[in-house]
Protein backbone atom coordinates (compact mmCIF):
# COMPACT_ATOMS: atom_id res chain seq x y z
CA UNK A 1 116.55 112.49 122.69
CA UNK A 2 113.49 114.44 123.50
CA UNK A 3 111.04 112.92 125.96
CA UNK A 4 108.83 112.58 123.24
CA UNK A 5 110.86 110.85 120.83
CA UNK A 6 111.91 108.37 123.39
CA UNK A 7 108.19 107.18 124.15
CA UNK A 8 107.44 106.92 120.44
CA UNK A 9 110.29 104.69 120.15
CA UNK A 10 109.73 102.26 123.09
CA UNK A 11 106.26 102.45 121.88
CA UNK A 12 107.60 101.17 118.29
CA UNK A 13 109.86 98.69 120.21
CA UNK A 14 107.19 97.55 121.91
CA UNK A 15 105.13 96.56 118.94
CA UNK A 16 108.27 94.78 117.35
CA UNK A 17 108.29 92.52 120.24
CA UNK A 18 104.59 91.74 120.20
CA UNK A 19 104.70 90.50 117.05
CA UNK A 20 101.49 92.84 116.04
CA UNK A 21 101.74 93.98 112.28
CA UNK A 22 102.37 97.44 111.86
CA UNK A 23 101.77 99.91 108.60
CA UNK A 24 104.01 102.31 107.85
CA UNK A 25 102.38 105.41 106.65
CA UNK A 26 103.25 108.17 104.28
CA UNK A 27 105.01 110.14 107.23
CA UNK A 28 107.27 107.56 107.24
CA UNK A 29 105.34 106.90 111.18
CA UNK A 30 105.11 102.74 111.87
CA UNK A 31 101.30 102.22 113.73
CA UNK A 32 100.02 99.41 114.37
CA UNK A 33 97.27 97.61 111.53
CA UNK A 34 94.55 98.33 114.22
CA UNK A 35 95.31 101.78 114.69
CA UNK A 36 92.74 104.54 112.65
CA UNK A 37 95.36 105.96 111.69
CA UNK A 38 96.61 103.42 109.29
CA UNK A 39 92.98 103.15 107.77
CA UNK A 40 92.98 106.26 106.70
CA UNK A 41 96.50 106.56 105.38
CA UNK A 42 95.58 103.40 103.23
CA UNK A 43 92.49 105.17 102.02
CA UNK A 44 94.48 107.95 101.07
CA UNK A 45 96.54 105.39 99.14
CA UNK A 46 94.37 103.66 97.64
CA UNK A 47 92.25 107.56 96.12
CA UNK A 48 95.53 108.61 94.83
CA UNK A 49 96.38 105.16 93.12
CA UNK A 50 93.17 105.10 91.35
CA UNK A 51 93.45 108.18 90.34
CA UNK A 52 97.21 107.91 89.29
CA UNK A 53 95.53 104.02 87.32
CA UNK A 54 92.66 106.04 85.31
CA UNK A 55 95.54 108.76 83.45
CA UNK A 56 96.58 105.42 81.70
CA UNK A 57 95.00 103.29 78.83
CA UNK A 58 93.68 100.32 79.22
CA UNK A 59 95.47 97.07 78.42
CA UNK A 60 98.59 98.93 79.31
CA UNK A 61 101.70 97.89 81.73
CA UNK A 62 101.24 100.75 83.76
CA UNK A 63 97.54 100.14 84.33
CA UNK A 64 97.80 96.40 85.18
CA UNK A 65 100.88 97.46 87.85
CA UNK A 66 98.59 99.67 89.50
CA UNK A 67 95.70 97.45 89.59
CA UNK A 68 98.13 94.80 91.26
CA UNK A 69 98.78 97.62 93.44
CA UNK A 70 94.97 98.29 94.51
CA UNK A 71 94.53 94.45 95.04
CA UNK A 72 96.97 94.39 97.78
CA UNK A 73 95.97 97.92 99.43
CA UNK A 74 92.51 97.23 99.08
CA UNK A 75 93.30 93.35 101.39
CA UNK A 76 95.33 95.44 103.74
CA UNK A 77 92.54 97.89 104.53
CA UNK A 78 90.01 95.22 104.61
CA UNK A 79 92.33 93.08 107.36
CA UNK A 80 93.23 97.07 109.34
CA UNK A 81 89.21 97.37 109.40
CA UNK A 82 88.40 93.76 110.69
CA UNK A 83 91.06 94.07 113.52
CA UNK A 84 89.52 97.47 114.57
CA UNK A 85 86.06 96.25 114.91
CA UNK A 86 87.49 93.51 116.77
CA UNK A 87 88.99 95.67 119.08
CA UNK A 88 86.05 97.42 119.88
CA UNK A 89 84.36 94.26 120.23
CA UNK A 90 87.00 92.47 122.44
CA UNK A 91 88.88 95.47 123.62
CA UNK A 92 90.69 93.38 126.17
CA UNK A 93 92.30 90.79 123.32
């Protein structure tokens, strides 16, 4: 295993055991909820899921599972947000 490789995976390992919640992003790359990165991966989620919810008609199926969908993005990038302004609040914690 490269030496890169290796430290992303003790890193990963390392979050496991820390019991910090992690995001998995579109790259298929775990990061922590805190992390930038995952704020803009669920930004990127939650464009193209809005965009994907306004092809369909209202009072449809489709529509309602994507505005389900939204709901629980849009919480997840609200909590992601909160914990990074913590951290540069409290970096320490």
């Amino acid at each position: 295993m490269k030496q890169s490789n290796l430290k992303k995976r003790i890193r990963s390992l390392i979050r496991e055991m820390s019991g910090e919640e992690t995001h998995r992003c579109l790259d298929g790359e775990c990061v922590p909820l805190s992390a930038p990165e995952c704020t803009i991966d669920l930004e990127f989620r939650i464009t193209d899921a809005a965009a994907d919810r306004d092809s369909f008609d209202t009072r449809t199926d489709s529509r309602s599972y994507y505005n389900g969908l939204l709901k629980v993005l849009r919480r997840k990038l609200r909590k992601s947000k909160k914990m990074q302004l913590q951290n540069l609040v409290d970096p320490l914690l």
